[in-house]
Each structure stands twice: as C-alpha cells, then as structure tokens.
Protein backbone atom coordinates (compact mmCIF):
# COMPACT_ATOMS: atom_id res chain seq x y z
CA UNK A 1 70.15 88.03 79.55
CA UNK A 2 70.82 87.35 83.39
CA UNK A 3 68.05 87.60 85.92
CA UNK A 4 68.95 91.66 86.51
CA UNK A 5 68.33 92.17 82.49
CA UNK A 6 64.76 91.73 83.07
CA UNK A 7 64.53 95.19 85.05
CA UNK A 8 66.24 96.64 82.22
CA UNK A 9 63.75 95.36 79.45
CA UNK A 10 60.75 97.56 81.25
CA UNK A 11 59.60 94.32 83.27
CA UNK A 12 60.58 94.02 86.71
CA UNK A 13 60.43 91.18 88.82
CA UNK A 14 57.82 92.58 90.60
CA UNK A 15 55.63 93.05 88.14
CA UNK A 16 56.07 90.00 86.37
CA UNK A 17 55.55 87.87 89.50
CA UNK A 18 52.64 89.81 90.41
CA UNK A 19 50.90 89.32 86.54
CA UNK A 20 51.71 85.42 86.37
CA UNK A 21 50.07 85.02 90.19
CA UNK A 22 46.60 86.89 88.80
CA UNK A 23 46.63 85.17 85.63
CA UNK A 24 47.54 81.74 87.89
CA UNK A 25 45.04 82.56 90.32
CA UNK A 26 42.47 83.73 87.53
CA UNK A 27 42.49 80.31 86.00
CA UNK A 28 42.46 78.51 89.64
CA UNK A 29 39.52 80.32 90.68
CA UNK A 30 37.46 79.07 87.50
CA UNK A 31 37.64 75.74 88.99
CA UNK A 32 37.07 76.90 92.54
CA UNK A 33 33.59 78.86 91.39
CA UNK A 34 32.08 75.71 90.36
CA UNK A 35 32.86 74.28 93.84
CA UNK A 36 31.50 76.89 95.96
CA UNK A 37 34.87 77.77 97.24
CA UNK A 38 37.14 80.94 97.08
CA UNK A 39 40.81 81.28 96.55
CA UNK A 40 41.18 82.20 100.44
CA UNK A 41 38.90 79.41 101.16
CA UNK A 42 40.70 76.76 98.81
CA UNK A 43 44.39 77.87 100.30
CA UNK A 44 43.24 77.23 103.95
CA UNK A 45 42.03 73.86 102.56
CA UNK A 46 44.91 73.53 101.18
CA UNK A 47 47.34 74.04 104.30
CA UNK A 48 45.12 72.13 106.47
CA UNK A 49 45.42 68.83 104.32
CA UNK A 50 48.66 67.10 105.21
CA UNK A 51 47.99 68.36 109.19
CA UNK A 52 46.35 67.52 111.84
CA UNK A 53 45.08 71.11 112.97
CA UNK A 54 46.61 74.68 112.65
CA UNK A 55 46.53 77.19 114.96
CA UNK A 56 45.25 80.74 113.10
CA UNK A 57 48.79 82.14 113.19
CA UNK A 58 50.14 79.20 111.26
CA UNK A 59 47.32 79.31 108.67
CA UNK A 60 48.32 83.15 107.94
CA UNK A 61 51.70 82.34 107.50
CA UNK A 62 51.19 79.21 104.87
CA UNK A 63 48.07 81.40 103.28
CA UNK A 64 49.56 85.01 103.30
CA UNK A 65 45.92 85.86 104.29
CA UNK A 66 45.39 88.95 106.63
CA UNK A 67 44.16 87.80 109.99
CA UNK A 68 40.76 89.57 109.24
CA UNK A 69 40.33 87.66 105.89
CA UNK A 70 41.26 84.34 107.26
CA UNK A 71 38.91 84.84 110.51
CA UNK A 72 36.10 85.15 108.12
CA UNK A 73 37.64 82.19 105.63
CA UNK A 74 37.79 79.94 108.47
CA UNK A 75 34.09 80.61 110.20
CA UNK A 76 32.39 80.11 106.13
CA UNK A 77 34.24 76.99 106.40
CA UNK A 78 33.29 76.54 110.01
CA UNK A 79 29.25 77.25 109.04
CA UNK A 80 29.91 74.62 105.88
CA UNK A 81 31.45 72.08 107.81
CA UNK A 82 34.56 72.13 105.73
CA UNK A 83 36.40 72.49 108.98
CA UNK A 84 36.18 72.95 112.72
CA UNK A 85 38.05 74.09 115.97
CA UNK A 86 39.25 72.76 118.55
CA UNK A 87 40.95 73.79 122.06
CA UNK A 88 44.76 72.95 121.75
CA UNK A 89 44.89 70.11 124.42
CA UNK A 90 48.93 71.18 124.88
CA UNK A 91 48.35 75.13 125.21
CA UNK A 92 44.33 75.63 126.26
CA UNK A 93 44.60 79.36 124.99
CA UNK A 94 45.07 77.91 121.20
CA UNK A 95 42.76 77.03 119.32
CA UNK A 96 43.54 74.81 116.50
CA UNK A 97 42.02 75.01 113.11
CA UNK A 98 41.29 70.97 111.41
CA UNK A 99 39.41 69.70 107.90
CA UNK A 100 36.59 67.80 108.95
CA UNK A 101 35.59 64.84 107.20
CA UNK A 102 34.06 66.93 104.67
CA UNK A 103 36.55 69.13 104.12
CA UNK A 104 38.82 66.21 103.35
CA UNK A 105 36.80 65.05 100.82
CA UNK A 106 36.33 68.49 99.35
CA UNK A 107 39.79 68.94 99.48
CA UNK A 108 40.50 65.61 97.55
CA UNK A 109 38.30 66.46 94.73
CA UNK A 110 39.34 70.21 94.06
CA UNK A 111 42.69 69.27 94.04
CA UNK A 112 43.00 66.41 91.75
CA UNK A 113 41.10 69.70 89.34
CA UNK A 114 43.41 72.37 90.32
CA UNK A 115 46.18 70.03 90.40
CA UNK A 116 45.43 69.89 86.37
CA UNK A 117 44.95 73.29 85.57
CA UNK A 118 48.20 73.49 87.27
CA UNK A 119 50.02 71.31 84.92
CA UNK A 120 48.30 72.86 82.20
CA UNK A 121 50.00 75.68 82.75
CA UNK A 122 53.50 73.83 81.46
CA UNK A 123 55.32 75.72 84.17
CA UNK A 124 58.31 74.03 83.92
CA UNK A 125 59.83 72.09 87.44
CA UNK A 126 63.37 74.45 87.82
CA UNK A 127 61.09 77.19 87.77
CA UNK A 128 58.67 76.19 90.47
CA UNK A 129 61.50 75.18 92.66
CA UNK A 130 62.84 78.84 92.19
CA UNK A 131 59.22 79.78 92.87
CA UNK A 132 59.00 77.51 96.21
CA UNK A 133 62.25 78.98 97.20
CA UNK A 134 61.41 82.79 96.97
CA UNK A 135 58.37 82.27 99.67
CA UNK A 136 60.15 81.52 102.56
C-alpha cells in the first residue's frame, strides 16, 4: 500500500501524525515533570541550545508556539533563570532571547533523558528524515 492507501484504510495522515505526536509528547513530558519543565518550556530550551540568542519571532517559528504561549514560556524561564534577554546590539528594537548558564546545564541534562526516551521509541532513521522534512 502506497502512502495515499493510508486515507483509504480509515486513517489519514492527519490523524495519524497528530496521535503519534500526543503519544510522543505524552512520553516526553513524563521526563520533563520530574524536571520542573513543560513541553513549551523544554522546546524553547531546546531551540536556544546550539545559538547564541533568538529573537521571539524565531523561537515561534522553531517551537510552533503561539506568540502568547511563548511570551509566558520565555518570562517562567526568565523568573527561573533558565534564560534571559538581551537588546540586539545590531537592531536595538530586538530583543534577543539566550540560555543562561543555567539553562545550559538544564538543557544538557534533560536532553541526554529525552534523548533516550526518544530512541526508545525505535522510530526508525528514514522515517524521521521524512518527519524532519514535512516541517519546513
């Protein structure tokens, strides 16, 4: 069965994608509980890692997060000292979103344990690259 069969079998794409992201995130967010931290609060963590500050638009568009969630996600990091802002020295009406220290460190730790729920999971690597490729 090609990839348009599985519309035909009563599954769509959709619905499949959306049921194997709750039952991903479900399993994720175990994990995050025990570290204070929230799926929206982990995926901000997340983009901010390999950077060296976002600006709020960026972080919306790695994180998917509306800009009223992701205001609030960055200020509980903000008041935990996960992360902090900074003026954009190139464009002074920017203000750029960075891990602190702290942050870094919480980062490191939570992912080496999502990182293993992740494989876990047995998803196999042709399918996350498929995955990868349907986001943009």
């Amino acid at each position: 069965m090609g990839t348009r069969g599985v519309a035909a079998a009563g599954t769509s794409l959709t619905g499949s994608l959306t049921r194997a992201a709750r039952a991903v995130a479900a399993k994720v967010e175990q994990v995050l509980a025990k570290e204070g931290l929230t799926l929206d609060q982990w995926l901000v963590l997340d983009a901010l890692s390999g950077k060296g500050g976002l600006a709020m638009a960026d972080l919306a568009d790695r994180t998917l997060a509306t800009a009223p969630t992701l205001t609030r996600v960055v200020d509980k990091l903000v008041t935990t000292a996960q992360a902090y802002r900074e003026v954009d020295t190139a464009d002074r009406r920017r203000v750029l979103v960075h891990l602190s220290a702290r942050g870094r460190a919480t980062y490191r730790r939570v992912a080496a344990k999502v990182t293993e729920v992740e494989a876990r999971l047995g998803v196999p690597d042709d399918v996350l690259v498929a995955l990868r490729g349907l986001g943009g």
